[in-house]
C-alpha atoms as a PDB file:
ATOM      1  CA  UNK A   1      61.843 -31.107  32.485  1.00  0.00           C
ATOM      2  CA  UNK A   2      60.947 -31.355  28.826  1.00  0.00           C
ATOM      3  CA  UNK A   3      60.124 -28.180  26.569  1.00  0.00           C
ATOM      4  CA  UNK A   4      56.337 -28.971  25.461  1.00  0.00           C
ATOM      5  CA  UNK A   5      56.215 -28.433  21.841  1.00  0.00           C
ATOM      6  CA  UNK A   6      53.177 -26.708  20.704  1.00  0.00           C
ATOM      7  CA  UNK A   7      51.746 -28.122  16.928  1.00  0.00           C
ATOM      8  CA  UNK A   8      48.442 -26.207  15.327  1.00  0.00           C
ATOM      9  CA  UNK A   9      49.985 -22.944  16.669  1.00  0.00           C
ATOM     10  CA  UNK A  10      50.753 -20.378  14.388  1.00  0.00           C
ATOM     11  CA  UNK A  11      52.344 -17.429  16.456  1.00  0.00           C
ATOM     12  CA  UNK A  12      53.464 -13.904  14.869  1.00  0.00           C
ATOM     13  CA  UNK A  13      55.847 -12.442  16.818  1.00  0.00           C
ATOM     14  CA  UNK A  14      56.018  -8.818  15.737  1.00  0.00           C
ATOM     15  CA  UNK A  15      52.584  -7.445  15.467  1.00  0.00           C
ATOM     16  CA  UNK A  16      49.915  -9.992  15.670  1.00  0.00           C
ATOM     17  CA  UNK A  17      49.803 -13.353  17.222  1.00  0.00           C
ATOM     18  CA  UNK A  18      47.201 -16.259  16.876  1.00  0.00           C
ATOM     19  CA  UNK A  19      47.031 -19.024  18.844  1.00  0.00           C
ATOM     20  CA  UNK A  20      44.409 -21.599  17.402  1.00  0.00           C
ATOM     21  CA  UNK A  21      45.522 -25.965  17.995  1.00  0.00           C
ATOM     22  CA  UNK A  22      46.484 -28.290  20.564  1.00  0.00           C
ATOM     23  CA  UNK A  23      49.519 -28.949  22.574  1.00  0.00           C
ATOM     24  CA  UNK A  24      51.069 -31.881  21.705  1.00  0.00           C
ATOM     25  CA  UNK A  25      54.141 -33.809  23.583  1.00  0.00           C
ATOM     26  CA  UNK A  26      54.625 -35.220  26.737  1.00  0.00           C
ATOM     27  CA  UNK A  27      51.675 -36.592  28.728  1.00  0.00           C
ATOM     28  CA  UNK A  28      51.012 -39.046  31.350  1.00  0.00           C
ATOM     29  CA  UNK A  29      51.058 -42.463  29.962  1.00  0.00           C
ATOM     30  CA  UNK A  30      52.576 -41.327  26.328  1.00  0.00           C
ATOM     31  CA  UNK A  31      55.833 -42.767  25.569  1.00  0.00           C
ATOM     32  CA  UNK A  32      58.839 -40.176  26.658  1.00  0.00           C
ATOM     33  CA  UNK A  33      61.444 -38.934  23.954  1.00  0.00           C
ATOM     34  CA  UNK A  34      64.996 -38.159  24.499  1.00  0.00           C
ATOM     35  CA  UNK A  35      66.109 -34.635  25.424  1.00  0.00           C
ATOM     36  CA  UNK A  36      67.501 -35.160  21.932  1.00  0.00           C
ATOM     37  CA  UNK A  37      64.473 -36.110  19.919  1.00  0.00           C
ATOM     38  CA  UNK A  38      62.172 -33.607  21.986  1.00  0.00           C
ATOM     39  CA  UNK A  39      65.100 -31.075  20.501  1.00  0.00           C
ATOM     40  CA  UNK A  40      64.829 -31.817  16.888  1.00  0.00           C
ATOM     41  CA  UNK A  41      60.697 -31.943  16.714  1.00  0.00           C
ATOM     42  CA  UNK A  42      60.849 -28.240  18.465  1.00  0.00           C
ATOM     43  CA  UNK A  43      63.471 -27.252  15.835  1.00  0.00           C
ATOM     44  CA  UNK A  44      62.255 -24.521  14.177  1.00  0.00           C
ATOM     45  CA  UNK A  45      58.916 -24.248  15.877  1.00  0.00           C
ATOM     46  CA  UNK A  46      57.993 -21.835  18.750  1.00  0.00           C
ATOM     47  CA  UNK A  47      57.207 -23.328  21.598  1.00  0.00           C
ATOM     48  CA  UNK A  48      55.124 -22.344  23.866  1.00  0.00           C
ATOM     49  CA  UNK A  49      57.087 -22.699  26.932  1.00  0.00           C
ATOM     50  CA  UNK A  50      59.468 -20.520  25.587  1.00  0.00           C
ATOM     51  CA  UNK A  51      56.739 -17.320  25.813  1.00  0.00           C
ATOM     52  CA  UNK A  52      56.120 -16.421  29.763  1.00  0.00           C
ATOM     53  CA  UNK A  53      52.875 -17.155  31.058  1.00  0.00           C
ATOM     54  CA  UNK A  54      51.383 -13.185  31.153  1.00  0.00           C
ATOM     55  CA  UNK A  55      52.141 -13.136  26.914  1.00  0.00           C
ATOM     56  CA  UNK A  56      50.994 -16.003  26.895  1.00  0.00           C
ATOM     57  CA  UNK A  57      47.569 -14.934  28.169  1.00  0.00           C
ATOM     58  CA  UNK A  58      47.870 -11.748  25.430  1.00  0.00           C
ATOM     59  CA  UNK A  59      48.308 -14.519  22.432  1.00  0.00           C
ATOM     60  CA  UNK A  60      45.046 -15.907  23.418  1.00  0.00           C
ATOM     61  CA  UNK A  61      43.225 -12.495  23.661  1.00  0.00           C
ATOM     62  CA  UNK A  62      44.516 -11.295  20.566  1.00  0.00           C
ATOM     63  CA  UNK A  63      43.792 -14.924  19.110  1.00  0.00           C
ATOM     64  CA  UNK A  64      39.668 -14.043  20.261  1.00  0.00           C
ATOM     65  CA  UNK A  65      39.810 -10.320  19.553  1.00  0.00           C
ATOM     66  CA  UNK A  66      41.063 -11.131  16.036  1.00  0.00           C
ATOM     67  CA  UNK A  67      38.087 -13.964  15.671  1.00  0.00           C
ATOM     68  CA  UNK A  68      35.623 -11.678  16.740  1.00  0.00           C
ATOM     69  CA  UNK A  69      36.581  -9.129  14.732  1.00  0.00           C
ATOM     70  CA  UNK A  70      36.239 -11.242  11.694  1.00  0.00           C
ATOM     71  CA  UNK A  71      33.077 -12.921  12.359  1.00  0.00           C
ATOM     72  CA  UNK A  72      31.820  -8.998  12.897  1.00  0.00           C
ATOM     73  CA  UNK A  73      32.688  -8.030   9.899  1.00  0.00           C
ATOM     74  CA  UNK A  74      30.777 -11.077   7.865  1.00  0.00           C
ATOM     75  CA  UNK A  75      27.445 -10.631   9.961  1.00  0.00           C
ATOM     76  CA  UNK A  76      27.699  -6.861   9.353  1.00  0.00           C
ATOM     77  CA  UNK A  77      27.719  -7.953   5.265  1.00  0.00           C
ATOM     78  CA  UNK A  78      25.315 -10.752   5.710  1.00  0.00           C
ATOM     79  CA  UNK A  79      23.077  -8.242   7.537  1.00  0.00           C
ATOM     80  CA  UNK A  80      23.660  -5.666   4.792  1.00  0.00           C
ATOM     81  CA  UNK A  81      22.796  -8.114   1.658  1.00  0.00           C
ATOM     82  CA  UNK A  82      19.545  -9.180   3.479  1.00  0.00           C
ATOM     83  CA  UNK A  83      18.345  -5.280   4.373  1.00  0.00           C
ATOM     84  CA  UNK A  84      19.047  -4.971   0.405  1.00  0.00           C
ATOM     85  CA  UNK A  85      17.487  -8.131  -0.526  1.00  0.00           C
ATOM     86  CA  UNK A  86      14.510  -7.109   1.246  1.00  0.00           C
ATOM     87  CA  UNK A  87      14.863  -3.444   0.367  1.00  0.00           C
ATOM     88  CA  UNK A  88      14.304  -4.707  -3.427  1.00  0.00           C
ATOM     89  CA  UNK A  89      11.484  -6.877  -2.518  1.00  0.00           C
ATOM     90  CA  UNK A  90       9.467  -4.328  -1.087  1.00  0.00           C
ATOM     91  CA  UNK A  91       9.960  -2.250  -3.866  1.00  0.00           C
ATOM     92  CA  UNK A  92       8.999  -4.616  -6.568  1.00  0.00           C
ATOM     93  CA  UNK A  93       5.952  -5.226  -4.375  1.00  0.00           C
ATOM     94  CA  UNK A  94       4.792  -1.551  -4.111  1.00  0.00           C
ATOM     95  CA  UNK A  95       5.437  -1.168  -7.930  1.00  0.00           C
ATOM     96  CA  UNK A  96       2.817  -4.630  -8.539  1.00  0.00           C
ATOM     97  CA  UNK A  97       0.111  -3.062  -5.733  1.00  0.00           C
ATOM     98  CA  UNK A  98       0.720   0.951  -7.502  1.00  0.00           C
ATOM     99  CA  UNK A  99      -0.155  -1.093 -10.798  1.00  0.00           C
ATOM    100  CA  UNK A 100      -3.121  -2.914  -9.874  1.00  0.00           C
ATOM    101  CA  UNK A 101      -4.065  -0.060  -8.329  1.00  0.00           C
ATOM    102  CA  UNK A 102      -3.739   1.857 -11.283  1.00  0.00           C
ATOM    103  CA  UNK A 103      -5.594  -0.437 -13.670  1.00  0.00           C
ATOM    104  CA  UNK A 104      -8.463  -0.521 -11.289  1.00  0.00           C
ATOM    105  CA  UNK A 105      -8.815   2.773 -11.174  1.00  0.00           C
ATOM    106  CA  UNK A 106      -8.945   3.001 -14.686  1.00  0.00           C
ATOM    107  CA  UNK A 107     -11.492   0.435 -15.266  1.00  0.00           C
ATOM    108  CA  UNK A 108     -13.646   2.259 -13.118  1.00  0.00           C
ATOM    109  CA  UNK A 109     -13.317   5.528 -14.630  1.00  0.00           C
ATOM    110  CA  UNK A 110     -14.217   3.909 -17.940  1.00  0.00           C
ATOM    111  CA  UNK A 111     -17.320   2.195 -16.187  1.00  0.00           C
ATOM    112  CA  UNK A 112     -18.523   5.619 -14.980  1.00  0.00           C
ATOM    113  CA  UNK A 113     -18.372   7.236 -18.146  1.00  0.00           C
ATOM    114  CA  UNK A 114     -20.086   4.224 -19.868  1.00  0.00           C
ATOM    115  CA  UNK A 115     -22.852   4.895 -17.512  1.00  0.00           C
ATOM    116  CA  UNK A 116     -22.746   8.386 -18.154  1.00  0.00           C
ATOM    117  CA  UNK A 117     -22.738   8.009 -21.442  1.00  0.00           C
ATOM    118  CA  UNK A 118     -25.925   5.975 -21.245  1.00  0.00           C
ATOM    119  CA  UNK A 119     -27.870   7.632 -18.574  1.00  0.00           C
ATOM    120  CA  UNK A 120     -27.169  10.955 -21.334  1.00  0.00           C
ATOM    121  CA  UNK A 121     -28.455   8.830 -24.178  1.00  0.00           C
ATOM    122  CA  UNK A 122     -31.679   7.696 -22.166  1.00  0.00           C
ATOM    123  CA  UNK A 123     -32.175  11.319 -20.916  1.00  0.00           C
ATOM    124  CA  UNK A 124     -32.092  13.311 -24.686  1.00  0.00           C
ATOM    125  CA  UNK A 125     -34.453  10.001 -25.600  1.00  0.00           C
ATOM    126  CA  UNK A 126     -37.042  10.215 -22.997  1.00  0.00           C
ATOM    127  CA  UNK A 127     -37.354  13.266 -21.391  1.00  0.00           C
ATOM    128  CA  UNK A 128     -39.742  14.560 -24.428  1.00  0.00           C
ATOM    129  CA  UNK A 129     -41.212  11.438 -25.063  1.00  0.00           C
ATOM    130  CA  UNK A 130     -44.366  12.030 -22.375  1.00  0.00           C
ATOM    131  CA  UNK A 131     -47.151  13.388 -22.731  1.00  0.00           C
ATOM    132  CA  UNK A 132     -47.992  16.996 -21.517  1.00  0.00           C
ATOM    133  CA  UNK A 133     -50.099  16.758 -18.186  1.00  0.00           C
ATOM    134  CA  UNK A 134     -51.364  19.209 -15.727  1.00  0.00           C
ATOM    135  CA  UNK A 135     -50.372  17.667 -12.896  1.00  0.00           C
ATOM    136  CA  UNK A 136     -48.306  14.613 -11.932  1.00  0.00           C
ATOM    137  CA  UNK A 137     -49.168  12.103  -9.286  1.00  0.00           C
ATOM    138  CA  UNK A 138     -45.549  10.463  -7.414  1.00  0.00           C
ATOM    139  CA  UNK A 139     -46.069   7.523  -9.122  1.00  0.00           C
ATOM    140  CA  UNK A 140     -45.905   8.906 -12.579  1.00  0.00           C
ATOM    141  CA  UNK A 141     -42.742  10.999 -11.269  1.00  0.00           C
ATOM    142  CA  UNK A 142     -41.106   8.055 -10.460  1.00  0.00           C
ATOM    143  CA  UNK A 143     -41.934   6.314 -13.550  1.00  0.00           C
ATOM    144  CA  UNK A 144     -40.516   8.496 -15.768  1.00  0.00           C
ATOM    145  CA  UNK A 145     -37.197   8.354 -13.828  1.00  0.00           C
ATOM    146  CA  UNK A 146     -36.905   4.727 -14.172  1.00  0.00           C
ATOM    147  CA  UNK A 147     -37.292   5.057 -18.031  1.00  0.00           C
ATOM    148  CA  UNK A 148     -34.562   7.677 -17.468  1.00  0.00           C
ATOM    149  CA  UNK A 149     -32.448   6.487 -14.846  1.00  0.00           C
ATOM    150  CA  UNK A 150     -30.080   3.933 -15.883  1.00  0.00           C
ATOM    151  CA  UNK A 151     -31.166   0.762 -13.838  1.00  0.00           C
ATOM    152  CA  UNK A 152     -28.405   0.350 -11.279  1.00  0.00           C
ATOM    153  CA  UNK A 153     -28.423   4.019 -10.695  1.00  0.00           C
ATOM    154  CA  UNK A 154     -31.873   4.458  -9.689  1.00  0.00           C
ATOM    155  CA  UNK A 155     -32.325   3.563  -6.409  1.00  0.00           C
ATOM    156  CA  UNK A 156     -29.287   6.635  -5.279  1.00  0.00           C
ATOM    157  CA  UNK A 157     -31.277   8.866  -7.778  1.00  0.00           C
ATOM    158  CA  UNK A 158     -34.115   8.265  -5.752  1.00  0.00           C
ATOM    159  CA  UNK A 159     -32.646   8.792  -2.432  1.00  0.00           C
ATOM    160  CA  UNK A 160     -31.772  12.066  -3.628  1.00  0.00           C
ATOM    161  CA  UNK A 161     -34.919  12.968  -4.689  1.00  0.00           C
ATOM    162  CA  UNK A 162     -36.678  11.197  -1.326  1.00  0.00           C
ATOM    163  CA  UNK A 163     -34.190  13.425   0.906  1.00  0.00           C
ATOM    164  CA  UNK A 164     -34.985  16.804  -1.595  1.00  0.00           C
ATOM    165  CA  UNK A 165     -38.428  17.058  -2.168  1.00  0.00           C
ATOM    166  CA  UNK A 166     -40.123  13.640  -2.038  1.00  0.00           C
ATOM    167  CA  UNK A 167     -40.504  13.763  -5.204  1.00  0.00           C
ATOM    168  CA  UNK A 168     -42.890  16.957  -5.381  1.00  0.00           C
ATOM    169  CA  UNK A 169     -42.281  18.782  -8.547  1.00  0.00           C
ATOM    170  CA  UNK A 170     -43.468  22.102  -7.125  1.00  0.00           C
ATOM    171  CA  UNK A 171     -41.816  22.242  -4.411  1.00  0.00           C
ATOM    172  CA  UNK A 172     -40.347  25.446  -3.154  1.00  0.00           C
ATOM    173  CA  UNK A 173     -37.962  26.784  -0.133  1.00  0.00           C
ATOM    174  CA  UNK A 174     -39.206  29.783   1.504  1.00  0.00           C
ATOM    175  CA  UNK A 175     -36.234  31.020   2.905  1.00  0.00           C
ATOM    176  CA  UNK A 176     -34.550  30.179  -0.185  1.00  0.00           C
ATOM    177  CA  UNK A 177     -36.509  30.058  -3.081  1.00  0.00           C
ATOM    178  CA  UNK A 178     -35.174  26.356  -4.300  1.00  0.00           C
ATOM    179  CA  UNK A 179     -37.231  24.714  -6.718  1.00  0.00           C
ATOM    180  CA  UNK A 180     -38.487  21.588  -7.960  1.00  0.00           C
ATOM    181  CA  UNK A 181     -37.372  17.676  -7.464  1.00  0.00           C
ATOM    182  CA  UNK A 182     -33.715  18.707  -6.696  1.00  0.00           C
ATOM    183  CA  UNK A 183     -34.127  21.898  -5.066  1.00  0.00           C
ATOM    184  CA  UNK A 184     -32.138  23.920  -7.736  1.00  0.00           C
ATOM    185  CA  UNK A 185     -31.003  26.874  -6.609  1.00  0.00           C
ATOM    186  CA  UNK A 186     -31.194  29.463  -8.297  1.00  0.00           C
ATOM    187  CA  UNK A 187     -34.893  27.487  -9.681  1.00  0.00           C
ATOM    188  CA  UNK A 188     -33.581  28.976 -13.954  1.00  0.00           C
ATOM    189  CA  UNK A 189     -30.825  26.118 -13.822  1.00  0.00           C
ATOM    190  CA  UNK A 190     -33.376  23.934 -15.058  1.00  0.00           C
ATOM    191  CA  UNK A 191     -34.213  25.689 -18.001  1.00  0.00           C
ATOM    192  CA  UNK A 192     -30.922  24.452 -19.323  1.00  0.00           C
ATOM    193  CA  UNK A 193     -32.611  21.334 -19.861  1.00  0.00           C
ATOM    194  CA  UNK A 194     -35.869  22.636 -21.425  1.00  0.00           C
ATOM    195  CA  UNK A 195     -38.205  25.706 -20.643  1.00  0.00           C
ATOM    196  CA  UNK A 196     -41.332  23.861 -19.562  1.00  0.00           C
ATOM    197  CA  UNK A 197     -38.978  23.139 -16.613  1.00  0.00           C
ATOM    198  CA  UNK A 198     -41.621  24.379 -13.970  1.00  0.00           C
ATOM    199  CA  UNK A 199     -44.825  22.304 -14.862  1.00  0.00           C
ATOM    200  CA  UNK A 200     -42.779  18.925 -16.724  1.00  0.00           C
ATOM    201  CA  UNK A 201     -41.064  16.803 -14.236  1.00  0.00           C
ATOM    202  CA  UNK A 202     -39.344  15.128 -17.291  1.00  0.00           C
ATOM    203  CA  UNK A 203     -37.074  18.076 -17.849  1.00  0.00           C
ATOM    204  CA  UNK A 204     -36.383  18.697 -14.226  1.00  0.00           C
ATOM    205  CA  UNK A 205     -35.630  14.858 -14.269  1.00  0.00           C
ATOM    206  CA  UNK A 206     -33.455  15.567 -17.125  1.00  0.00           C
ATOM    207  CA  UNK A 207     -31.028  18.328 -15.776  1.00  0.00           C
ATOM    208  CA  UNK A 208     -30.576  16.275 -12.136  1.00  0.00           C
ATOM    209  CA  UNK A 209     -29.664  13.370 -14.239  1.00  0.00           C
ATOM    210  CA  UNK A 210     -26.737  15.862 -16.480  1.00  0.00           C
ATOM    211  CA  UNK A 211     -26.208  17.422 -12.782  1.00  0.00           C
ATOM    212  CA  UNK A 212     -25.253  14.425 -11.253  1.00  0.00           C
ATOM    213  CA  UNK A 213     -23.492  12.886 -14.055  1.00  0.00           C
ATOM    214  CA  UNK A 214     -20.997  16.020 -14.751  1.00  0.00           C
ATOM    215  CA  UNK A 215     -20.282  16.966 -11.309  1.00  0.00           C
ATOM    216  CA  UNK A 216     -20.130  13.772  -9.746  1.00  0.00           C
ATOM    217  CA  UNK A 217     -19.812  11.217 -12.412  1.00  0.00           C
ATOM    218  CA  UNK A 218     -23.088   9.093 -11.404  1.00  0.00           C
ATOM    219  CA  UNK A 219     -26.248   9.434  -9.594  1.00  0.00           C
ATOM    220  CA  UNK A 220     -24.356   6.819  -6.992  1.00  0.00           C
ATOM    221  CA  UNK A 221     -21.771   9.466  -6.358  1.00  0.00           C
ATOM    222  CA  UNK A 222     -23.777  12.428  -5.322  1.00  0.00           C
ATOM    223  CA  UNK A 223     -25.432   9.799  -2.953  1.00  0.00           C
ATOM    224  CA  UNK A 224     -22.283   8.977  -1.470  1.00  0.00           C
ATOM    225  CA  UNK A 225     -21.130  12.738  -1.395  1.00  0.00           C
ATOM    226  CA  UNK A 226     -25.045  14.010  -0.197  1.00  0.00           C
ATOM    227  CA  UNK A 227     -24.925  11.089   2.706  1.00  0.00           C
ATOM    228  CA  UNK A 228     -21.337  12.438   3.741  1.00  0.00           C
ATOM    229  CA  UNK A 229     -22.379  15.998   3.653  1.00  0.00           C
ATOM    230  CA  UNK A 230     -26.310  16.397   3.477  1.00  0.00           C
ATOM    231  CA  UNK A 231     -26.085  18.328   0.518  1.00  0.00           C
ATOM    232  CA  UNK A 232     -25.148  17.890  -2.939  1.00  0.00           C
END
């Protein structure tokens, strides 16, 4: 019988061997060569009838091991570039949202103190620019908040004041002794804002206004803070 000669087949015969092609030679209905010729096209080649059948078998697994191995090793760096090419996306995205973040943050600061800054200015203006009365109805309360109050803080001012003391000047806590529209306690803290604190709702509107503003940075705040914790 004719040695088969085996083309495409590179074979290492120390320490590795790959077998990767086809078999080429003698087949039913090919035209036969000579002993002689089938000689001279093996020359120098190694053929695969010349390996017995159980290396044979160990070409071929370390022909796969060898191909798996390789194709491990570029999904293992494909994998790796796309962790790190999504590792750097991320990151430039948490730096954009940390900035925006930042500039909003800022732009409200500087909103609150504009509004502190005017609700201040409308406070020194007003608060001694009503007449002295003996008493004070609600209404007239409330109107001299408004001229006080900067517009889009009022209606949270007035919550306050609603929850407080609806809006009764006098108004005292006999277990504690708080005093006035905002339940000051102790009732002097008012008299930072002007000594006819106890029969001019003006001043007493006066100090809530500077209380609200420096502790909480608007009226709107100590809402949010008095709603979350019933006092302010």
């Amino acid at each position: 019988m004719s040695r088969i000669s085996v083309r495409g087949f590179a074979v290492a015969s120390a320490t590795a061997v790959t077998a990767v092609g086809s078999v080429v030679g003698v087949a039913s209905g090919s035209v036969a060569q000579s002993n002689d010729d089938a000689e001279a096209t093996a020359a120098g080649t190694t053929l695969l009838a010349d390996i017995p059948m159980g290396e044979q078998a160990q070409v071929q697994t370390a022909s796969l091991t060898q191909q798996a191995d390789v194709q491990a090793i570029a999904a293992d760096a494909s994998a790796k570039k796309d962790a790190e090419a999504a590792a750097r996306k991320a990151a430039a995205e948490t730096a954009v949202a940390k900035q925006e973040k930042a500039k909003k943050a800022a732009a409200e600061a500087k909103q609150r103190e504009a509004e502190k800054e005017a609700a201040s200015r409308d406070a020194k203006r007003e608060s001694t620019s009503f007449a002295v009365q003996s008493s004070y109805s609600t209404s007239q309360i409330q109107a001299m908040a408004r001229q006080m109050v900067p517009g889009g803080q009022f209606q949270c001012f007035s919550n306050i004041v609603n929850h407080e003391s609806s809006w009764n000047y006098q108004a005292v806590n006999a277990s504690s002794g708080a005093y006035g529209l905002f339940q000051a306690l102790p009732a002097g803290k008012y008299a930072s804002a002007g000594a006819d604190w106890r029969t001019n709702p003006a001043t007493q509107i006066k100090w809530g206004l500077s209380y609200m503003d420096n502790r909480y940075g608007s009226p709107c705040e100590a809402w949010s803070f008095w709603q979350a914790n019933h006092w302010y």
